[in-house]
N, C-alpha and C. Protein backbone atom coordinates (compact mmCIF):
# COMPACT_ATOMS: atom_id res chain seq x y z
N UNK A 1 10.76 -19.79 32.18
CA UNK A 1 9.89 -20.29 31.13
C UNK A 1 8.78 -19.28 30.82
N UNK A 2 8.17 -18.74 31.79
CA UNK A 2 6.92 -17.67 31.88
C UNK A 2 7.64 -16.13 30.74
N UNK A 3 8.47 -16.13 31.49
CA UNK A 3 9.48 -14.56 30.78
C UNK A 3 9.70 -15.00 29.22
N UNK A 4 10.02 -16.63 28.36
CA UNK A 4 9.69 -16.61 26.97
C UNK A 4 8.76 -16.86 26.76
N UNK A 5 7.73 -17.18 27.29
CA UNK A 5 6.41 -17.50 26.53
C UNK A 5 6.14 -16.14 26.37
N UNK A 6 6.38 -14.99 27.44
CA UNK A 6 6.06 -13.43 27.38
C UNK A 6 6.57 -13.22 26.51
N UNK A 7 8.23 -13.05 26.21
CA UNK A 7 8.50 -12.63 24.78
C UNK A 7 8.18 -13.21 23.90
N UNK A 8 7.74 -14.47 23.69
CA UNK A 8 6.97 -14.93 22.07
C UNK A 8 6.06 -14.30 21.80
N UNK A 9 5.25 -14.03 22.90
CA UNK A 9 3.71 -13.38 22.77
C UNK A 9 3.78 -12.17 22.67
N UNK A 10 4.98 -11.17 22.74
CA UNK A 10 5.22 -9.62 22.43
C UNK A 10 5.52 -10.08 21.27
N UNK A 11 6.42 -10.86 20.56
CA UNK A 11 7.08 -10.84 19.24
C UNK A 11 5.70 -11.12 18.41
N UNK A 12 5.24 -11.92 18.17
CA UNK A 12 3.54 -11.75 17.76
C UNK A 12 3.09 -11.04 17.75
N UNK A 13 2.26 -10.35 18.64
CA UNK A 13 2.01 -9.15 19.01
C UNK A 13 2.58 -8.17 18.54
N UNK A 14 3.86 -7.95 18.25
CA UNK A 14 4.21 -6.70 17.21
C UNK A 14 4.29 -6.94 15.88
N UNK A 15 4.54 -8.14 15.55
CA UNK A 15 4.37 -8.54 14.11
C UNK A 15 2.88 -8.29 13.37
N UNK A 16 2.13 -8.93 14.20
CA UNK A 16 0.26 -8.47 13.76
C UNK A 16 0.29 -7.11 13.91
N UNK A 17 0.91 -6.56 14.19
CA UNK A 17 0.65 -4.78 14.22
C UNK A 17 1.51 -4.31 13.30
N UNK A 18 2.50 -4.53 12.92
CA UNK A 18 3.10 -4.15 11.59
C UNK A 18 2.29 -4.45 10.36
N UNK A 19 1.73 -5.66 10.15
CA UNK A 19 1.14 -6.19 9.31
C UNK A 19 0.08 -5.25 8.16
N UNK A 20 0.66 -5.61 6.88
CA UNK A 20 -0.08 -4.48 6.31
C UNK A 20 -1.60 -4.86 5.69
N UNK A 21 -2.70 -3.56 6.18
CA UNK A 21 -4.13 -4.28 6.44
C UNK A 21 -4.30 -3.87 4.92
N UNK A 22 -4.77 -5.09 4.03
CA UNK A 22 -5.03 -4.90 2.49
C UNK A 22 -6.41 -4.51 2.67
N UNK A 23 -7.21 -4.36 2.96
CA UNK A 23 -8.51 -4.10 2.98
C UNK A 23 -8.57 -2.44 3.39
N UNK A 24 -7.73 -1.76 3.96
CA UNK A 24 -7.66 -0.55 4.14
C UNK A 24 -7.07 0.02 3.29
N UNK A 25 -5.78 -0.77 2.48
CA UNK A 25 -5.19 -0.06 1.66
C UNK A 25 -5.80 0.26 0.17
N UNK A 26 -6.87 -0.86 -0.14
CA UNK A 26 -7.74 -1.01 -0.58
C UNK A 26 -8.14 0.57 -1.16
N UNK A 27 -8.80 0.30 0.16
CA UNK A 27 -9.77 1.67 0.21
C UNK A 27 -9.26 3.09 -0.03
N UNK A 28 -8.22 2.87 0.36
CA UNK A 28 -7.59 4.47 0.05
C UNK A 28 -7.13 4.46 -1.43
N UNK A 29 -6.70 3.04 -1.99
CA UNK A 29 -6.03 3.68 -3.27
C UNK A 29 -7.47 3.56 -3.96
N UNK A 30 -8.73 3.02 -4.43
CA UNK A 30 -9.55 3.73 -4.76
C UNK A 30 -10.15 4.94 -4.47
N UNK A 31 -9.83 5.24 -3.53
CA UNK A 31 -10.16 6.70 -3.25
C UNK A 31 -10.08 8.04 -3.96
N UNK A 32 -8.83 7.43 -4.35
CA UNK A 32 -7.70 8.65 -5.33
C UNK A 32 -8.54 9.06 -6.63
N UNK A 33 -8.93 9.88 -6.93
CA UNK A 33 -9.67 10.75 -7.74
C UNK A 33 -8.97 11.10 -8.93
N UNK A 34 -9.30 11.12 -10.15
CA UNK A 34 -8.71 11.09 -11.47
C UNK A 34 -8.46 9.78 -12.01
N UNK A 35 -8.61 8.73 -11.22
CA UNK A 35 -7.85 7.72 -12.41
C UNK A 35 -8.93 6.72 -12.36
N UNK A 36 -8.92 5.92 -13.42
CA UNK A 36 -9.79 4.68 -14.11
C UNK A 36 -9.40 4.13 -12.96
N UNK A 37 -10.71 2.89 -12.77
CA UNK A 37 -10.86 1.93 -12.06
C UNK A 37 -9.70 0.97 -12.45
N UNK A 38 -9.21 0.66 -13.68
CA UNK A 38 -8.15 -0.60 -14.01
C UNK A 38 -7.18 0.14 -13.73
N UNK A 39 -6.75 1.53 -13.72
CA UNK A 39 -5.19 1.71 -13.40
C UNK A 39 -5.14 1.89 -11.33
N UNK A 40 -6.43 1.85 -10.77
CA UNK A 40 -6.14 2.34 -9.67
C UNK A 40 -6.52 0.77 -8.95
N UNK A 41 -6.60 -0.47 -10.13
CA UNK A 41 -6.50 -1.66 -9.82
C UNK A 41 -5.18 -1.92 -9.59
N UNK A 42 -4.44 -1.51 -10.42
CA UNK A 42 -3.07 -2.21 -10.91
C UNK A 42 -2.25 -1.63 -9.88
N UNK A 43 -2.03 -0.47 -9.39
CA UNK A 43 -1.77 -0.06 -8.46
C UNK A 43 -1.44 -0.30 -7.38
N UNK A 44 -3.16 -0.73 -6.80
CA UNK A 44 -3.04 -1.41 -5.50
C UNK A 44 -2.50 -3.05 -5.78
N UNK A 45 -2.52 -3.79 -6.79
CA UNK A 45 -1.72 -5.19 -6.58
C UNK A 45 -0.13 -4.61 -6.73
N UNK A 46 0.34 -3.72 -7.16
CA UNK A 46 1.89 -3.18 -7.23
C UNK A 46 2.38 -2.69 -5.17
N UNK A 47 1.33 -2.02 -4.86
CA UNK A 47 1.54 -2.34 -3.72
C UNK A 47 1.64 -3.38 -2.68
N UNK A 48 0.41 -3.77 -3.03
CA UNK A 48 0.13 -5.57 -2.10
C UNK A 48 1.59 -6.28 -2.35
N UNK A 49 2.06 -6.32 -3.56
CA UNK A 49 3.34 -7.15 -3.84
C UNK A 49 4.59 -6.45 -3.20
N UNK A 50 4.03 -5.32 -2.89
CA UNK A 50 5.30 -4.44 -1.92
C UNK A 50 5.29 -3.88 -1.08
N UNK A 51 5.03 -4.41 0.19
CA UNK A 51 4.29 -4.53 1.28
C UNK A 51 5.44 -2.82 2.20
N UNK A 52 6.29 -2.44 1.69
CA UNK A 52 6.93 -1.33 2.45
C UNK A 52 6.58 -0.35 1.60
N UNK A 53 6.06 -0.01 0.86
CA UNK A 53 5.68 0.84 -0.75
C UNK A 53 4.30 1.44 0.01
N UNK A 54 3.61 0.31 -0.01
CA UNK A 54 2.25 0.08 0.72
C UNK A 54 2.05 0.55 1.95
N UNK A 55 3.07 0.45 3.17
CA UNK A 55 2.98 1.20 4.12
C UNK A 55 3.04 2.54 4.20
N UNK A 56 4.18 2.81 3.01
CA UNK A 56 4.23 4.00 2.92
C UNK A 56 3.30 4.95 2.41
N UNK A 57 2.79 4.66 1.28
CA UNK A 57 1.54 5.20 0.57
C UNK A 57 0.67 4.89 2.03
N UNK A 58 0.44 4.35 2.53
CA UNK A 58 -0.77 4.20 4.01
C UNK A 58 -0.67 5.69 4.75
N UNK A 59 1.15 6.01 4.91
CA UNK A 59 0.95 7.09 6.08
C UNK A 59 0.96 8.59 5.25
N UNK A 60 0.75 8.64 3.82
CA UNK A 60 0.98 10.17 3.02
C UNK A 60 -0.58 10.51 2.96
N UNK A 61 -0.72 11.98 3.10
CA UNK A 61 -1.44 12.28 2.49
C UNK A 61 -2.23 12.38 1.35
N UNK A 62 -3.70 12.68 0.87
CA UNK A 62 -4.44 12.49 -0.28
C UNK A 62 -3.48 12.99 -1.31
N UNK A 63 -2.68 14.04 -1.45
CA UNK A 63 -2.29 14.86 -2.41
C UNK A 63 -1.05 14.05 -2.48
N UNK A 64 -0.26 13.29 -1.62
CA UNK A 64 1.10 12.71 -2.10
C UNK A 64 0.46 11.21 -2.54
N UNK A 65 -0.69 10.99 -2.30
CA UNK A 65 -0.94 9.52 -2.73
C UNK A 65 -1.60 9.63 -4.35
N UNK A 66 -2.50 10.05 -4.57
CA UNK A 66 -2.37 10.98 -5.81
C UNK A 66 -1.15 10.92 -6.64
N UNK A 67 0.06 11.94 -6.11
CA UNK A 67 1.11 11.70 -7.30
C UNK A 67 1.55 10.43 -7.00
N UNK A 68 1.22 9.53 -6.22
CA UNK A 68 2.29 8.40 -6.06
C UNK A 68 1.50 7.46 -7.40
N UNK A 69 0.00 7.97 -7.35
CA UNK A 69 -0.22 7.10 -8.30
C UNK A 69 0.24 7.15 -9.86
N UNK A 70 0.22 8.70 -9.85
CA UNK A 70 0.24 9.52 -10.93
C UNK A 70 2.10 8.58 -11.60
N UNK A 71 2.96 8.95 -10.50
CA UNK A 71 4.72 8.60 -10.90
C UNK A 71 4.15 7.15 -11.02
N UNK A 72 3.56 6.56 -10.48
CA UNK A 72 3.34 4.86 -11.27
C UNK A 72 2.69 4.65 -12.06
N UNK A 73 2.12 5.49 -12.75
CA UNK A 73 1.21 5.61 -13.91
C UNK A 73 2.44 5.42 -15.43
N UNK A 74 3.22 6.56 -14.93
CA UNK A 74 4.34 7.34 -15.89
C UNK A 74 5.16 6.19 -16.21
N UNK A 75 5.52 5.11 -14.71
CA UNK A 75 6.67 4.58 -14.48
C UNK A 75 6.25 2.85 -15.45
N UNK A 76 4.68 2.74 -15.26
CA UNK A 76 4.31 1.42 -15.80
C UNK A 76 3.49 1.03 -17.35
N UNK A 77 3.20 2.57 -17.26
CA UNK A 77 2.06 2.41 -18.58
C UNK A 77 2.77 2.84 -19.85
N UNK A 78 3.06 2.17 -21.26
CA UNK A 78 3.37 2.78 -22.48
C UNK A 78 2.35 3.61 -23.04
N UNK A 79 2.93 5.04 -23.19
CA UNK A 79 1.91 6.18 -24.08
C UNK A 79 2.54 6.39 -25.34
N UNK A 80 2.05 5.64 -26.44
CA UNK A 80 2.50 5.53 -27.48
C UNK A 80 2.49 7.26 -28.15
N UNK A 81 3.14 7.27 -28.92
CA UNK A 81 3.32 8.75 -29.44
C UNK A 81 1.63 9.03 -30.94
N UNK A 82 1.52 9.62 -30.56
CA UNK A 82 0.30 10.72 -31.75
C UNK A 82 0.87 10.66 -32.95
């Protein structure tokens, strides 16, 4: 009985550690330099709703998080023609 209550309490325990912290991710995608406050809004809820997207953008660097915003910029926004 002791040995599953141990594994419930590891399985927990790794689940809260996977868990993706929105308040950090937060912070980094405002971080990103060049873009309006509403597109580097929209962004981070495109992540929040995609919680493996989100991890990933967590472990890249400034310069790949940047274009990540940049290719979701391209990928979501209509630029009507001149």
């Amino acid at each position: 009985m002791s040995k599953q209550i141990g594994d419930v309490a590891f399985a927990i325990q790794s689940l809260s550690k996977n868990q993706l912290d929105v308040n950090a991710l937060y912070t980094k995608v405002m971080k990103i330099e060049g873009f309006d406050e509403i597109t580097l809004g929209d962004a981070f809820d495109h992540l929040v709703q995609n919680e493996m997207l989100a991890k990933a953008f967590m472990v890249k660097n400034v310069n790949l998080r940047k274009l990540w915003i940049q290719n979701f910029m391209n990928q979501h926004y209509y630029w009507p023609a001149c």
